[in-house]
PDB file of N, CA and C in Angstrom:
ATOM      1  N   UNK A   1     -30.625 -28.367 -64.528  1.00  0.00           N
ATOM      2  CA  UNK A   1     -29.900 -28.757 -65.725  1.00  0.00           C
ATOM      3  C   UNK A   1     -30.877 -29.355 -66.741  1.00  0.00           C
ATOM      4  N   UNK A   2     -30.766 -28.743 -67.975  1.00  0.00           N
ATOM      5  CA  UNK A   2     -31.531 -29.479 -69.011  1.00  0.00           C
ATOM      6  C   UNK A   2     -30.799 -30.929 -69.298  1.00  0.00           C
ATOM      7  N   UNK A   3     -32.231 -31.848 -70.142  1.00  0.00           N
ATOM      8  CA  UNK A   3     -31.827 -32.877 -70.460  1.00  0.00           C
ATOM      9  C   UNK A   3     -30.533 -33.354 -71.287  1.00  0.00           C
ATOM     10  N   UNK A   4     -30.840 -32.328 -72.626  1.00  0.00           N
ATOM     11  CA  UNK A   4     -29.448 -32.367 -73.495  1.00  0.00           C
ATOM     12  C   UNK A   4     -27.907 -32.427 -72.660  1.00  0.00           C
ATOM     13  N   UNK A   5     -28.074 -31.374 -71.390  1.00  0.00           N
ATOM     14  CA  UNK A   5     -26.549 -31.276 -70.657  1.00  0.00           C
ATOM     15  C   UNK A   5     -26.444 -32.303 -69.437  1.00  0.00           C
ATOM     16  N   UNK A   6     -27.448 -33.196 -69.345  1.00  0.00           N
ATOM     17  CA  UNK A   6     -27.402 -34.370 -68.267  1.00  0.00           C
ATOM     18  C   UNK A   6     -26.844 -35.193 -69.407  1.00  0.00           C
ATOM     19  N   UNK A   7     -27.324 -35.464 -70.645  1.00  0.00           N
ATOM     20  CA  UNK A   7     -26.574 -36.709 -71.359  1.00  0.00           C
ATOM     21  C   UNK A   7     -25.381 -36.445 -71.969  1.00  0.00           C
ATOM     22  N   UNK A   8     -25.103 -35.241 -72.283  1.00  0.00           N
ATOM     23  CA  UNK A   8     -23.576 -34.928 -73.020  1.00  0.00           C
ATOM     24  C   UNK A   8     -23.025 -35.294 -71.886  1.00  0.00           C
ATOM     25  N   UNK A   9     -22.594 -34.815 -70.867  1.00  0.00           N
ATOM     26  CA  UNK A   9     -22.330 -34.869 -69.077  1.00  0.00           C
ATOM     27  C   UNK A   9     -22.273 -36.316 -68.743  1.00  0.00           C
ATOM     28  N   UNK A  10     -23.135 -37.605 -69.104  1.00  0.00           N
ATOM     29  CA  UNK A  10     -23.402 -38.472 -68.997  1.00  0.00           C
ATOM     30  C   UNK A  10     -21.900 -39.477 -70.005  1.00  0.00           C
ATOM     31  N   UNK A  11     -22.942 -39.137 -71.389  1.00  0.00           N
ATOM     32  CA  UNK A  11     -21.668 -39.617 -72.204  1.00  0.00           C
ATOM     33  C   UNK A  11     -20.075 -39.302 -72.459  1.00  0.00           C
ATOM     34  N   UNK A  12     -19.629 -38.309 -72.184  1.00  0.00           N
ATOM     35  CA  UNK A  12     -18.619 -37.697 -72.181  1.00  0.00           C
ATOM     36  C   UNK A  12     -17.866 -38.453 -70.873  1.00  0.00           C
ATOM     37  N   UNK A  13     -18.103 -38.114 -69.499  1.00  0.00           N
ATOM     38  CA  UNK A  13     -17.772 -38.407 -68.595  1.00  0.00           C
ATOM     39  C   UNK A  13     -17.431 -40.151 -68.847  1.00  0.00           C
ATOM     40  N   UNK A  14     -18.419 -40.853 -69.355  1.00  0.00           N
ATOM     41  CA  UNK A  14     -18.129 -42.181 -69.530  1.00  0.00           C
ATOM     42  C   UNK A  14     -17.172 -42.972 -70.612  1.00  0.00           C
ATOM     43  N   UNK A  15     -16.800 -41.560 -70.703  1.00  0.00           N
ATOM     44  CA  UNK A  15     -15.310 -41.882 -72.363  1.00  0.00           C
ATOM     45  C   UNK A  15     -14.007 -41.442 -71.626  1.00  0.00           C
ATOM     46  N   UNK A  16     -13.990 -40.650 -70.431  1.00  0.00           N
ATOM     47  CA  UNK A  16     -12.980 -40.126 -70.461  1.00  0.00           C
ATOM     48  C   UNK A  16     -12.287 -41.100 -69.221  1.00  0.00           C
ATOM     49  N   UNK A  17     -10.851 -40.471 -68.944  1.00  0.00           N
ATOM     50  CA  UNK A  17     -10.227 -40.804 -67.641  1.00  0.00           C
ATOM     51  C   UNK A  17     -10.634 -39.597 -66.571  1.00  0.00           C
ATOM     52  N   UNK A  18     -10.531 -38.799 -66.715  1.00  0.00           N
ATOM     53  CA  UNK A  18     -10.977 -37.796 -65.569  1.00  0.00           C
ATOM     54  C   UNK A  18     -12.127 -37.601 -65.809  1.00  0.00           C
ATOM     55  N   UNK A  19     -13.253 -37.875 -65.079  1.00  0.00           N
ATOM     56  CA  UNK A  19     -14.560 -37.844 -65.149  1.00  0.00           C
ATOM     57  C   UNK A  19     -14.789 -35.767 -64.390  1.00  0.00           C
ATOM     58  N   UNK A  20     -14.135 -35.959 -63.411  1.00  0.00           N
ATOM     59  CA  UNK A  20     -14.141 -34.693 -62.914  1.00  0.00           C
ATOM     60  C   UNK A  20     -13.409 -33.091 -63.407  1.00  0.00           C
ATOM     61  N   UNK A  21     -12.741 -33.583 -64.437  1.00  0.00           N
ATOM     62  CA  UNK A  21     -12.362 -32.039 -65.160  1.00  0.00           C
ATOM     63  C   UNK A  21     -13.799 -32.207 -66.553  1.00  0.00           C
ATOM     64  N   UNK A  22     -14.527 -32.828 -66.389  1.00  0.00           N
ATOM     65  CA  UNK A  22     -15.590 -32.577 -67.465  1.00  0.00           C
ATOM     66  C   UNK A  22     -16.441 -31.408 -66.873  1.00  0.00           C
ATOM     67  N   UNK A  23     -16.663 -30.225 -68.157  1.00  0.00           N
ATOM     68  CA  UNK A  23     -17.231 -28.946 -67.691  1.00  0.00           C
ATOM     69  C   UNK A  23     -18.172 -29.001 -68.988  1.00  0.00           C
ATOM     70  N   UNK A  24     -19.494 -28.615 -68.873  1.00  0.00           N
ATOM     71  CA  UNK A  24     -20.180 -28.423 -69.788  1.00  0.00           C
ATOM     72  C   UNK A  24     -21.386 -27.237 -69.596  1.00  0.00           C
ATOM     73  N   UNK A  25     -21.156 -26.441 -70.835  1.00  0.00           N
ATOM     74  CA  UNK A  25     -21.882 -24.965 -70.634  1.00  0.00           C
ATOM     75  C   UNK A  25     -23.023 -25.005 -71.363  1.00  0.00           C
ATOM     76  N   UNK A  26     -24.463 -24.501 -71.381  1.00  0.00           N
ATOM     77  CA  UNK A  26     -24.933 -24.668 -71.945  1.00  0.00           C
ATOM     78  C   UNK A  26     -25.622 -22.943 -72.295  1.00  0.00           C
ATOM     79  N   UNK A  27     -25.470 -22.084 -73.524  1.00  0.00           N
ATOM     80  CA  UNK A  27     -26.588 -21.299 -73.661  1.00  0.00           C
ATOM     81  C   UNK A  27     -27.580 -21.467 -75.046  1.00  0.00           C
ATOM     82  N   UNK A  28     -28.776 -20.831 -74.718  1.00  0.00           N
ATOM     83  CA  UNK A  28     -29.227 -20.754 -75.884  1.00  0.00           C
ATOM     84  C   UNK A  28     -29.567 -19.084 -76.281  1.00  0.00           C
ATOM     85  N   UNK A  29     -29.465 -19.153 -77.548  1.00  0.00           N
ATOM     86  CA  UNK A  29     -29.287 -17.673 -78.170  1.00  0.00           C
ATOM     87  C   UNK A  29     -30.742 -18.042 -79.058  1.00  0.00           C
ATOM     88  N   UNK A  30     -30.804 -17.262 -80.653  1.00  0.00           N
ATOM     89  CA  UNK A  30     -32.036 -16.892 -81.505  1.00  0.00           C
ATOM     90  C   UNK A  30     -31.291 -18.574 -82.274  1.00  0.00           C
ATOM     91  N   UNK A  31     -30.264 -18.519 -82.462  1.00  0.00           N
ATOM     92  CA  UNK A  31     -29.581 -19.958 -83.401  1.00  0.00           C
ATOM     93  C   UNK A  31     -29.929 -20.840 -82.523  1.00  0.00           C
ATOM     94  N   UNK A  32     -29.957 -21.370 -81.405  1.00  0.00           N
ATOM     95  CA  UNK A  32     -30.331 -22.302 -81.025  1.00  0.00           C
ATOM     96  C   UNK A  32     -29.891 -22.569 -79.471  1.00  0.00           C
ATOM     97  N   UNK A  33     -29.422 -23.691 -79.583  1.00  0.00           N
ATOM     98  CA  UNK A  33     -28.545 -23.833 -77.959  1.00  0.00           C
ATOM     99  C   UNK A  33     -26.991 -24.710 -78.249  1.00  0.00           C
ATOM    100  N   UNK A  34     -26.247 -23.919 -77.869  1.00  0.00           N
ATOM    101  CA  UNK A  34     -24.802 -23.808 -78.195  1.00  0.00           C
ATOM    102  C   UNK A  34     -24.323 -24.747 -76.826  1.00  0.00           C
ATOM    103  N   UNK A  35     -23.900 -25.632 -76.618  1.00  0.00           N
ATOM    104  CA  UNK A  35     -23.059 -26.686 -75.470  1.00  0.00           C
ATOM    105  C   UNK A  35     -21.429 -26.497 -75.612  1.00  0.00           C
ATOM    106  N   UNK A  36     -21.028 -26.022 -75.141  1.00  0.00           N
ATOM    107  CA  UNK A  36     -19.425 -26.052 -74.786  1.00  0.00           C
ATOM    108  C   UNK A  36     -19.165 -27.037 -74.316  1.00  0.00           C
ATOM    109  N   UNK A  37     -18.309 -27.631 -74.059  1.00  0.00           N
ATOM    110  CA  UNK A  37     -17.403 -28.812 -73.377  1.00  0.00           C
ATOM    111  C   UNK A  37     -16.104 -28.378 -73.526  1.00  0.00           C
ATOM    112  N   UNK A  38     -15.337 -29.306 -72.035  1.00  0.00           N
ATOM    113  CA  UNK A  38     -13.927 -28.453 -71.927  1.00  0.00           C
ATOM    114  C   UNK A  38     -14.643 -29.761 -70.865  1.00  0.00           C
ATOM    115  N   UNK A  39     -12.797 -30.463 -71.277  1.00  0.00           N
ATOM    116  CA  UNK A  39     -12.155 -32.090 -71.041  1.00  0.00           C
ATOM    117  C   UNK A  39     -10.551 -31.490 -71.129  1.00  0.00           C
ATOM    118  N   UNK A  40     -10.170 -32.509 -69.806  1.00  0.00           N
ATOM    119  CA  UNK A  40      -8.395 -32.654 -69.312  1.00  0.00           C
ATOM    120  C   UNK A  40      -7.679 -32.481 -70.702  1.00  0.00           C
ATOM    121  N   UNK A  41      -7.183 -32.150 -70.728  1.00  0.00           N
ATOM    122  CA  UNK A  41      -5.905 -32.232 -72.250  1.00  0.00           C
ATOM    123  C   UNK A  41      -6.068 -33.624 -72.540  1.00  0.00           C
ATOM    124  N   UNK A  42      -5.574 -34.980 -71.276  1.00  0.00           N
ATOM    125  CA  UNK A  42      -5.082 -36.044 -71.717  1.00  0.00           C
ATOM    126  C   UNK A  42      -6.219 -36.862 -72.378  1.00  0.00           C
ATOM    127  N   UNK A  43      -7.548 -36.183 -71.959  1.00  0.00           N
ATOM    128  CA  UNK A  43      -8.717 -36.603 -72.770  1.00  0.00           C
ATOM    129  C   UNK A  43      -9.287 -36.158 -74.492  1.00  0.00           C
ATOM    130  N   UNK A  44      -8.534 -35.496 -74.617  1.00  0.00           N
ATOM    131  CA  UNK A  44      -9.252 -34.782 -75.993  1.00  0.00           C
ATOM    132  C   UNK A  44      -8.975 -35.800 -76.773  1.00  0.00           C
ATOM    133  N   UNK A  45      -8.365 -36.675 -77.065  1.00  0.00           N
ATOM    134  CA  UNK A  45      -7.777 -37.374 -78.294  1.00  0.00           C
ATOM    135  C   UNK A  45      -9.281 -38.387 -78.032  1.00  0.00           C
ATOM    136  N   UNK A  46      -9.979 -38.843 -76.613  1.00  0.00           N
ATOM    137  CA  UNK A  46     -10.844 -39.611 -76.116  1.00  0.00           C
ATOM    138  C   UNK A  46     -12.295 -38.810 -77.086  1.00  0.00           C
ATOM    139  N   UNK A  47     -12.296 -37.982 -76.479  1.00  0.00           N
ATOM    140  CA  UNK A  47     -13.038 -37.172 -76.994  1.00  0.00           C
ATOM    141  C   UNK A  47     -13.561 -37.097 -78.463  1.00  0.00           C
ATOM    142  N   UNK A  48     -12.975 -36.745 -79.060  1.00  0.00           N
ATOM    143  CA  UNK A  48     -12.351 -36.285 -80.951  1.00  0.00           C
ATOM    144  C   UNK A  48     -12.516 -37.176 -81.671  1.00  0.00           C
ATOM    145  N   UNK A  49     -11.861 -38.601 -80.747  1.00  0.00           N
ATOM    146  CA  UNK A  49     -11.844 -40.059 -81.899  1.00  0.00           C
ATOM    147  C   UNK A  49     -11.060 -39.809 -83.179  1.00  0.00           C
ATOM    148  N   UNK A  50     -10.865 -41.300 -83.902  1.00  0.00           N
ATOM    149  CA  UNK A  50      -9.949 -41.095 -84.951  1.00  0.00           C
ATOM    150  C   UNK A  50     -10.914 -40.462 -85.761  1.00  0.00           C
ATOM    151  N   UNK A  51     -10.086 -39.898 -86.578  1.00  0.00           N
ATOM    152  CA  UNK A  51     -11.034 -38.421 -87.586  1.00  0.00           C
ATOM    153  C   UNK A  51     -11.876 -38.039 -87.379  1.00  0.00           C
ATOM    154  N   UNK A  52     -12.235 -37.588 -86.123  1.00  0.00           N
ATOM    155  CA  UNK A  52     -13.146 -36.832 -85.576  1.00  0.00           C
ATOM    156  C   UNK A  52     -14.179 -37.762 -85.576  1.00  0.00           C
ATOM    157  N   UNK A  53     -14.259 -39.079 -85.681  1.00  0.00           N
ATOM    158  CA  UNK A  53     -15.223 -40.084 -85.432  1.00  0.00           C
ATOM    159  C   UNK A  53     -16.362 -40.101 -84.525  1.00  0.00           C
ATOM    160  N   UNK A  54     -15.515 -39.933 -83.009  1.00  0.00           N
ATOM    161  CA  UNK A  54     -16.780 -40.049 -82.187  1.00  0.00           C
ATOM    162  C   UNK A  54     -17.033 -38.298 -81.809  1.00  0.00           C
ATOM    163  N   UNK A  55     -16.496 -37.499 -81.792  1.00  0.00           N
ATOM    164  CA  UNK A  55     -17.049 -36.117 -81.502  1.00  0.00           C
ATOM    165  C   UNK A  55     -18.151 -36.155 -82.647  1.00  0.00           C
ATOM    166  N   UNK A  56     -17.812 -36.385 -84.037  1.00  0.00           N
ATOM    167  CA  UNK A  56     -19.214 -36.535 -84.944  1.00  0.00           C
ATOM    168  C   UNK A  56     -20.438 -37.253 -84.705  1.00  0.00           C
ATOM    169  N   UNK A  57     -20.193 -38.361 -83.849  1.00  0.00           N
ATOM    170  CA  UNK A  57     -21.376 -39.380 -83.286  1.00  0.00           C
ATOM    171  C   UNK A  57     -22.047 -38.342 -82.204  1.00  0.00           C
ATOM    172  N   UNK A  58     -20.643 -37.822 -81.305  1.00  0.00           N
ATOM    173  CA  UNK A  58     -21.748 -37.081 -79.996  1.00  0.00           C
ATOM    174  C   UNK A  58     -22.436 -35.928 -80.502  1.00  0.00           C
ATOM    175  N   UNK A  59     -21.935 -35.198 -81.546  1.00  0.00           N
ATOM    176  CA  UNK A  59     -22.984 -34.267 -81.881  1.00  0.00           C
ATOM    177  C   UNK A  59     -24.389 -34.523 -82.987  1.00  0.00           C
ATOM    178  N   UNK A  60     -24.027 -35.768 -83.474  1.00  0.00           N
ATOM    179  CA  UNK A  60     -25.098 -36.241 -84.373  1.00  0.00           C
ATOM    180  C   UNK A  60     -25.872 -36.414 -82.960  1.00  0.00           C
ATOM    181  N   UNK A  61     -25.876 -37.541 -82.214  1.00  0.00           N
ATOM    182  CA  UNK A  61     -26.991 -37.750 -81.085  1.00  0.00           C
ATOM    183  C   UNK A  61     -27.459 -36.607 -80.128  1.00  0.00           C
ATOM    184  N   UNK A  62     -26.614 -35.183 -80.293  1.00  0.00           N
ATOM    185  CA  UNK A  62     -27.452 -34.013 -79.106  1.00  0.00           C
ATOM    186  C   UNK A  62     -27.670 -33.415 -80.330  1.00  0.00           C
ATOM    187  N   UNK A  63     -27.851 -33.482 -81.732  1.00  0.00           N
ATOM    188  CA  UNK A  63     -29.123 -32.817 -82.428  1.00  0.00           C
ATOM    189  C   UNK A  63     -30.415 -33.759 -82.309  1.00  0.00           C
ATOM    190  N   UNK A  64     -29.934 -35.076 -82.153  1.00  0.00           N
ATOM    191  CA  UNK A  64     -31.607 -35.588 -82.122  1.00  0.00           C
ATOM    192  C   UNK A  64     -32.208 -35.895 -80.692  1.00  0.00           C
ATOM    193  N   UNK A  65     -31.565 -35.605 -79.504  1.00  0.00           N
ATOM    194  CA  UNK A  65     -31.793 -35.312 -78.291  1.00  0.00           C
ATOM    195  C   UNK A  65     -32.744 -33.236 -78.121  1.00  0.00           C
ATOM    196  N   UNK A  66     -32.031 -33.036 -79.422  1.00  0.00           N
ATOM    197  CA  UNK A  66     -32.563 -31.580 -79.443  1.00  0.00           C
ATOM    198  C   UNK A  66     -33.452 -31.471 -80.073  1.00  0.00           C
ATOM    199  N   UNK A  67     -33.644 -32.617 -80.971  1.00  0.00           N
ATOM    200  CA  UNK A  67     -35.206 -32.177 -81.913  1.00  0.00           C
ATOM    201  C   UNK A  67     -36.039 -33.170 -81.212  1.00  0.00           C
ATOM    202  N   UNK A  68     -36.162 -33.593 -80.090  1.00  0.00           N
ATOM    203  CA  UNK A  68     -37.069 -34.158 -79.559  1.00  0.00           C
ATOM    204  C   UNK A  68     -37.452 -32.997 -78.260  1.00  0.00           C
ATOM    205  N   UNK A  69     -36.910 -32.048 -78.410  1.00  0.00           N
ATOM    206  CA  UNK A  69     -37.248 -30.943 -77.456  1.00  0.00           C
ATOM    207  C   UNK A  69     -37.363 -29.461 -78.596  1.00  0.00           C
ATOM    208  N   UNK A  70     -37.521 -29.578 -79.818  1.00  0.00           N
ATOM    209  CA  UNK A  70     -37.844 -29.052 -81.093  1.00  0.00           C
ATOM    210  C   UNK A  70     -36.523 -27.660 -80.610  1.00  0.00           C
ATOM    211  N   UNK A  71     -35.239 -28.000 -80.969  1.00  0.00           N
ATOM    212  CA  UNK A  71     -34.145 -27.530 -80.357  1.00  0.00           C
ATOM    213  C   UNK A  71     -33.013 -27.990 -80.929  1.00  0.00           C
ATOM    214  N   UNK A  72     -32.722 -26.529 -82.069  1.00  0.00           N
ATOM    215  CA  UNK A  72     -31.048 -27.129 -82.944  1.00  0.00           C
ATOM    216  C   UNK A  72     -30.245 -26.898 -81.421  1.00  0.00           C
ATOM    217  N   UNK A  73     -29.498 -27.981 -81.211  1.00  0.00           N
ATOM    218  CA  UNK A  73     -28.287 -28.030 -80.706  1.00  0.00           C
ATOM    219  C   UNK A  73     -27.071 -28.243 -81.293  1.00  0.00           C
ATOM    220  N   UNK A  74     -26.085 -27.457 -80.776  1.00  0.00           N
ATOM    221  CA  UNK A  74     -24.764 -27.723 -81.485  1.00  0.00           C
ATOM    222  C   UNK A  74     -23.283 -27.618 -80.338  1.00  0.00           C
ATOM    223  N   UNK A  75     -22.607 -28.159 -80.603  1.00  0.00           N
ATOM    224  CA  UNK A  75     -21.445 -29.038 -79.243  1.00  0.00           C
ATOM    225  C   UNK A  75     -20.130 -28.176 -80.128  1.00  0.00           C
ATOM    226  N   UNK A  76     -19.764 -27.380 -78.999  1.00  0.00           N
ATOM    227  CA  UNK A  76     -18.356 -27.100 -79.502  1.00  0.00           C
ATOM    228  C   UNK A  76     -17.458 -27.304 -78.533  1.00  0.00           C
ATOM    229  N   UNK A  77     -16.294 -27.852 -78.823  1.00  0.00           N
ATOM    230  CA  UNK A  77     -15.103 -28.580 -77.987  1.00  0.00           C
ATOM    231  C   UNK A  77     -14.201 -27.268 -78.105  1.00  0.00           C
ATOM    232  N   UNK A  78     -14.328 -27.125 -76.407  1.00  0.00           N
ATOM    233  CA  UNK A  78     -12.793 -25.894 -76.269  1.00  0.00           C
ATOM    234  C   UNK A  78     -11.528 -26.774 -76.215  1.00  0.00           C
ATOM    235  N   UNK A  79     -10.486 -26.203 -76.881  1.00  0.00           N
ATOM    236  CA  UNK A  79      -9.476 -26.564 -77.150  1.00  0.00           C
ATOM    237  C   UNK A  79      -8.521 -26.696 -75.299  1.00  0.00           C
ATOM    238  N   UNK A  80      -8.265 -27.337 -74.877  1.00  0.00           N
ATOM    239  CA  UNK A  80      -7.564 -27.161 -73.455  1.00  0.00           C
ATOM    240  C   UNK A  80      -6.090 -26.256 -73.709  1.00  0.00           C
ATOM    241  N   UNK A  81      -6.243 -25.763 -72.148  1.00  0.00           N
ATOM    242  CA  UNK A  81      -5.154 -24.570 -71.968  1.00  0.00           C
ATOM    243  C   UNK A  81      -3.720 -25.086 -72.383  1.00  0.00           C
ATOM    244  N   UNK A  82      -3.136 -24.790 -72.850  1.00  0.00           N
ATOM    245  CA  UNK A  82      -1.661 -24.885 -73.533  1.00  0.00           C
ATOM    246  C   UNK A  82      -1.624 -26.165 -74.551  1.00  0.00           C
ATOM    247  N   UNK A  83      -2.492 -26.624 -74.801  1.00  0.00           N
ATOM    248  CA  UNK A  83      -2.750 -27.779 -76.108  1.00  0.00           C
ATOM    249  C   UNK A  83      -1.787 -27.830 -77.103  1.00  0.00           C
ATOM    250  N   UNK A  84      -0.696 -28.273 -77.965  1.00  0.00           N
ATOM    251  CA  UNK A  84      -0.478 -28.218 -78.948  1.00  0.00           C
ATOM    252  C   UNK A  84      -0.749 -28.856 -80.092  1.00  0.00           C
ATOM    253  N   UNK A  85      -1.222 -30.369 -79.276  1.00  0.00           N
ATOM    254  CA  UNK A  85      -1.139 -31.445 -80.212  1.00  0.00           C
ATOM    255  C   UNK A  85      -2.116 -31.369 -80.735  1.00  0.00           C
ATOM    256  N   UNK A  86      -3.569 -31.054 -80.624  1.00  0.00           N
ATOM    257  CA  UNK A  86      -4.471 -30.578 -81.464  1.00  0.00           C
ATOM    258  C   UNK A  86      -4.603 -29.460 -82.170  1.00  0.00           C
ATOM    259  N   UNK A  87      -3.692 -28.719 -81.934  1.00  0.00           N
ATOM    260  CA  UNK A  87      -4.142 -27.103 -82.876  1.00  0.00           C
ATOM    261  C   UNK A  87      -4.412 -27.738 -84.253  1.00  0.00           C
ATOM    262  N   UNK A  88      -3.775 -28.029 -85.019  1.00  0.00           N
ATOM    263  CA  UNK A  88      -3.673 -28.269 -86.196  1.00  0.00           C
ATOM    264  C   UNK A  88      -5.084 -29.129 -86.490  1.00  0.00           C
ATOM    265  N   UNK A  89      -5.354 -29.930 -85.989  1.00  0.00           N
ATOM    266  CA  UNK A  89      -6.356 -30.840 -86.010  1.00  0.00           C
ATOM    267  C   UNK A  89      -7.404 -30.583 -85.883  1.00  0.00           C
ATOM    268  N   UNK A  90      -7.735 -29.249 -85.124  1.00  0.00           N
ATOM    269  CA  UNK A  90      -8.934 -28.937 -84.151  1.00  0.00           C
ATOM    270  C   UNK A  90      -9.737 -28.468 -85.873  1.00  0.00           C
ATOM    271  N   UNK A  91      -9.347 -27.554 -86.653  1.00  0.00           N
ATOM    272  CA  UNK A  91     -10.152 -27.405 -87.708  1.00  0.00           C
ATOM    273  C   UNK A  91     -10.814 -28.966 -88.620  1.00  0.00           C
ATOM    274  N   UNK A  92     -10.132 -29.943 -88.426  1.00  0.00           N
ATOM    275  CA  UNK A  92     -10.762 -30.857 -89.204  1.00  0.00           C
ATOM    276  C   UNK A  92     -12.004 -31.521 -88.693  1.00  0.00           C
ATOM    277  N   UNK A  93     -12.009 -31.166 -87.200  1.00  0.00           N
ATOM    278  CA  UNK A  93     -13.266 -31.617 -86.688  1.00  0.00           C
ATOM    279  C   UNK A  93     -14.625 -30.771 -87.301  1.00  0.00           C
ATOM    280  N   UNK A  94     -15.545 -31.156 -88.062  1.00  0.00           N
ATOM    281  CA  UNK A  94     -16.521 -30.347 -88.392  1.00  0.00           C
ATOM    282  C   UNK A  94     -17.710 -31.105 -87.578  1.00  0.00           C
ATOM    283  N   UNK A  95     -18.675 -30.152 -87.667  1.00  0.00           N
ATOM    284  CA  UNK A  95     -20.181 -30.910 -87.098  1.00  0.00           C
ATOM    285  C   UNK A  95     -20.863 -31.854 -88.563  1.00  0.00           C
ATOM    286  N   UNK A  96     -21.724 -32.320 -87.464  1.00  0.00           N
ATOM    287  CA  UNK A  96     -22.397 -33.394 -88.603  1.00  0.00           C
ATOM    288  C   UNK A  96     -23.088 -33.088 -89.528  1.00  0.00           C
ATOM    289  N   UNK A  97     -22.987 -33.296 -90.986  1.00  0.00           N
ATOM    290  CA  UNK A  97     -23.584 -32.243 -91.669  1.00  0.00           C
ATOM    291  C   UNK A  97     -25.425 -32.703 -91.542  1.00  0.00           C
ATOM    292  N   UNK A  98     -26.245 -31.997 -92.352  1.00  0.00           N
ATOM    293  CA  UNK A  98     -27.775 -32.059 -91.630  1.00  0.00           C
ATOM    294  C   UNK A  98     -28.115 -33.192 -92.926  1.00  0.00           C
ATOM    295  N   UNK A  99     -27.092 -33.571 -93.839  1.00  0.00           N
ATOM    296  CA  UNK A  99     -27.526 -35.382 -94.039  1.00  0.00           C
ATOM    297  C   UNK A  99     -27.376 -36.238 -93.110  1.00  0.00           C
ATOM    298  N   UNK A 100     -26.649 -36.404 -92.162  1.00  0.00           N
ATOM    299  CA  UNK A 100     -26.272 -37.401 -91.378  1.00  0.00           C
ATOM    300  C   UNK A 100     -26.884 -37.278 -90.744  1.00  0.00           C
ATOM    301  N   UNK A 101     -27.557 -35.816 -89.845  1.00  0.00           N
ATOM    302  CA  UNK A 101     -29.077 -35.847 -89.061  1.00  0.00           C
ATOM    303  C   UNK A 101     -29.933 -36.715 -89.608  1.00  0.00           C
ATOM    304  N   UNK A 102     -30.083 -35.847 -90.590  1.00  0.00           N
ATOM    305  CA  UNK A 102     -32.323 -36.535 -91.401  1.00  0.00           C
ATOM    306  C   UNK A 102     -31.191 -37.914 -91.707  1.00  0.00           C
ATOM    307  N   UNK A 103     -30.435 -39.092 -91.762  1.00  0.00           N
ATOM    308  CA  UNK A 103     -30.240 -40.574 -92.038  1.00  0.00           C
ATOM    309  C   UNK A 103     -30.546 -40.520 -90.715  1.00  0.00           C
ATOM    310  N   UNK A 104     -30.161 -40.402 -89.525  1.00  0.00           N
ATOM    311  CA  UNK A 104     -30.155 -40.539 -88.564  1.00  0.00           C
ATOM    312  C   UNK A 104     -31.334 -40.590 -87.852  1.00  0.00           C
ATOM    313  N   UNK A 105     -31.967 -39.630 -88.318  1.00  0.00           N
ATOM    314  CA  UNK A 105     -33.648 -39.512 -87.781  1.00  0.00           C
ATOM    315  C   UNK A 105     -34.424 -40.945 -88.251  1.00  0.00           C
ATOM    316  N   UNK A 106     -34.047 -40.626 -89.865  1.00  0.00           N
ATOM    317  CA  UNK A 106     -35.067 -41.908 -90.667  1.00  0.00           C
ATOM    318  C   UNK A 106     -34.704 -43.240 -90.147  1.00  0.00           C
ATOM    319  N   UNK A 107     -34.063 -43.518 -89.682  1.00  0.00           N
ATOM    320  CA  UNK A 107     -33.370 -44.442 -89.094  1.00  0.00           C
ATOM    321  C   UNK A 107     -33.883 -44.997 -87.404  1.00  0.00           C
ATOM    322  N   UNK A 108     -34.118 -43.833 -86.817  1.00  0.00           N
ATOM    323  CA  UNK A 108     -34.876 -44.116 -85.600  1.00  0.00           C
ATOM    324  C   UNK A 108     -36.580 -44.201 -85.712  1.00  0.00           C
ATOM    325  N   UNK A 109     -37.061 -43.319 -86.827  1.00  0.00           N
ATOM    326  CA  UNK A 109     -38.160 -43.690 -87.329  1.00  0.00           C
ATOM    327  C   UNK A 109     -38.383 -44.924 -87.814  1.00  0.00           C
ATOM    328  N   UNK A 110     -38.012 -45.990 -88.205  1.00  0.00           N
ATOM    329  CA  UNK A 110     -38.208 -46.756 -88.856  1.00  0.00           C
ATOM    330  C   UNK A 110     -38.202 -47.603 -87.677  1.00  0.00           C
TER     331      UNK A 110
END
């Protein structure tokens, strides 16, 4: 297991109630390396945070877990099997845009 999928695996697991329905995929293609995650239903709201709060934190920290292995990473949350309460929602989650990276970087630089 790469490093990036020991700490998503790490952090994730330590947010949720079912530590054991946490599944995390990892490939990498020519774009980069793509992480799936797929969490219990009763976890996604754990997950997501209010307005997509902390899913934006976990993917801000596995791009800079990825550029310390010179490696765009990017985290996409599968929606769980028969879900309703997120459909609607699931589009407002966006990734972090690449200002909030480079603040983020300059920030650990400093």
């Amino acid at each position: 297991m790469e490093n990036d999928q020991v700490f998503l695996e790490y952090v994730v697991k330590a947010l949720v109630d079912e530590p054991n329905a946490v599944k995390v995929n990892r490939k990498v293609d020519e774009m980069g390396v793509l992480m799936t995650l797929d969490v219990a239903t009763q976890d996604m709201g754990k997950i997501i945070g209010r307005s997509g709060n902390t899913a934006k934190a976990i993917r801000t920290l596995l791009r800079v877990v990825g550029m310390k292995n010179n490696a765009r990473v990017n985290l996409k949350i599968n929606e769980p099997e028969g879900s309703t309460r997120f459909a609607e929602n699931n589009n407002n989650v966006s990734a972090a845009s690449s200002d909030d990276v480079d603040q983020a970087i300059e920030e650990l630089k400093a």
